[in-house]
Protein backbone atom coordinates (compact mmCIF):
# COMPACT_ATOMS: atom_id res chain seq x y z
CA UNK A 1 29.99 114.08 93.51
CA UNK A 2 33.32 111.81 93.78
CA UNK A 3 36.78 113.94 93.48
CA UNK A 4 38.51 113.03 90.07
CA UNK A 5 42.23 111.83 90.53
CA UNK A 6 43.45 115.14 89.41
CA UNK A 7 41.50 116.58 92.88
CA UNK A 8 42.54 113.84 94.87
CA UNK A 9 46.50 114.25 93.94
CA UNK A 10 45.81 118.27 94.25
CA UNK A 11 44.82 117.40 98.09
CA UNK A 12 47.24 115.28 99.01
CA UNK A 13 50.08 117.69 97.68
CA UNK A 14 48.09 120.51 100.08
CA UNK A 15 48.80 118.51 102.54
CA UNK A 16 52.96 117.85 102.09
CA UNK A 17 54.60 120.76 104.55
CA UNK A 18 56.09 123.49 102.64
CA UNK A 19 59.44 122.52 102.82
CA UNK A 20 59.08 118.88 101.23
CA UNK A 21 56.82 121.01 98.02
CA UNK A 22 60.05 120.96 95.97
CA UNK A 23 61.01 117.36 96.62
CA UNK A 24 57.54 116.43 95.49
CA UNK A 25 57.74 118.68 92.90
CA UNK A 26 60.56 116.99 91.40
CA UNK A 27 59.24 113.26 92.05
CA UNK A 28 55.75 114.48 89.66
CA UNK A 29 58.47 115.47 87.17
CA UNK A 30 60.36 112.66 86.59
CA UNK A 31 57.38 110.70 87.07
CA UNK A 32 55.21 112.68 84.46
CA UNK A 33 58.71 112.54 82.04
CA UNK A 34 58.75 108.97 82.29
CA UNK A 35 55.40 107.88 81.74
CA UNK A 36 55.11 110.56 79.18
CA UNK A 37 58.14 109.47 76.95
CA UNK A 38 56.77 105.15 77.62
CA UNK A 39 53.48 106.42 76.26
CA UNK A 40 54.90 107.91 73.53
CA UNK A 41 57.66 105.20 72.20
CA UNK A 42 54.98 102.62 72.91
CA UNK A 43 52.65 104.33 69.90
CA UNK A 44 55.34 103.55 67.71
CA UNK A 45 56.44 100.48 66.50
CA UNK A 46 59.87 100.92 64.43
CA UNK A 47 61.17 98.45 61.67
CA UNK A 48 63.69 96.68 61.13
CA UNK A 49 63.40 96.78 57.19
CA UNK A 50 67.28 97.34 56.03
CA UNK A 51 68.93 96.80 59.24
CA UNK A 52 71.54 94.36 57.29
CA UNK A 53 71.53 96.32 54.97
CA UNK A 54 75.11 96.21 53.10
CA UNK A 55 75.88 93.87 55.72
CA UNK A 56 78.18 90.58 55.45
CA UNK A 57 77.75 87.37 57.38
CA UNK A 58 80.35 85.15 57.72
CA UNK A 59 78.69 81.45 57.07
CA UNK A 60 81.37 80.08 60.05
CA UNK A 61 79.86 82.21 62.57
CA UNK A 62 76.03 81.45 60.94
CA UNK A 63 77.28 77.59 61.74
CA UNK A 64 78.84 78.66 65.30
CA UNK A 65 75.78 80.11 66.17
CA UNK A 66 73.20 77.51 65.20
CA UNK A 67 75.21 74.86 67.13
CA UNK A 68 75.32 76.67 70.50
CA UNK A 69 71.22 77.19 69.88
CA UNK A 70 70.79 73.44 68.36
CA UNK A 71 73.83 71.28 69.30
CA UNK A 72 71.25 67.93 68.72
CA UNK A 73 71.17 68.81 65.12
């Protein structure tokens, strides 16, 4: 019967000497933290609905802006 990953991690933390167990005690933390909080934020997608909200654009810097992105028009 194959070892699951779970197993297979298990042994190969058996294996660090005891001194090194809270160094890689800390790496699975940070790692498990950061994939955790990825998974997470990638579920949900926010929106932008009302972001200029109240907002005023000045039509110069509109213009400024489309000629650095288009200067052929």
């Amino acid at each position: 019967m194959p070892s699951t990953y779970k197993e297979k991690l298990l042994k190969e933390i058996d294996e660090f000497p005891d001194h090194m167990i809270p160094k890689v005690y800390k790496l699975v933390h940070i790692l498990r933290a950061e994939l955790m909080q990825r998974a997470q934020e990638s579920r949900t997608r926010g929106s932008l609905k009302g972001i200029w909200k109240g907002s005023q654009i000045d039509e110069t810097l509109l213009i400024e802006a489309r000629k650095s992105l288009f200067p052929y028009e």
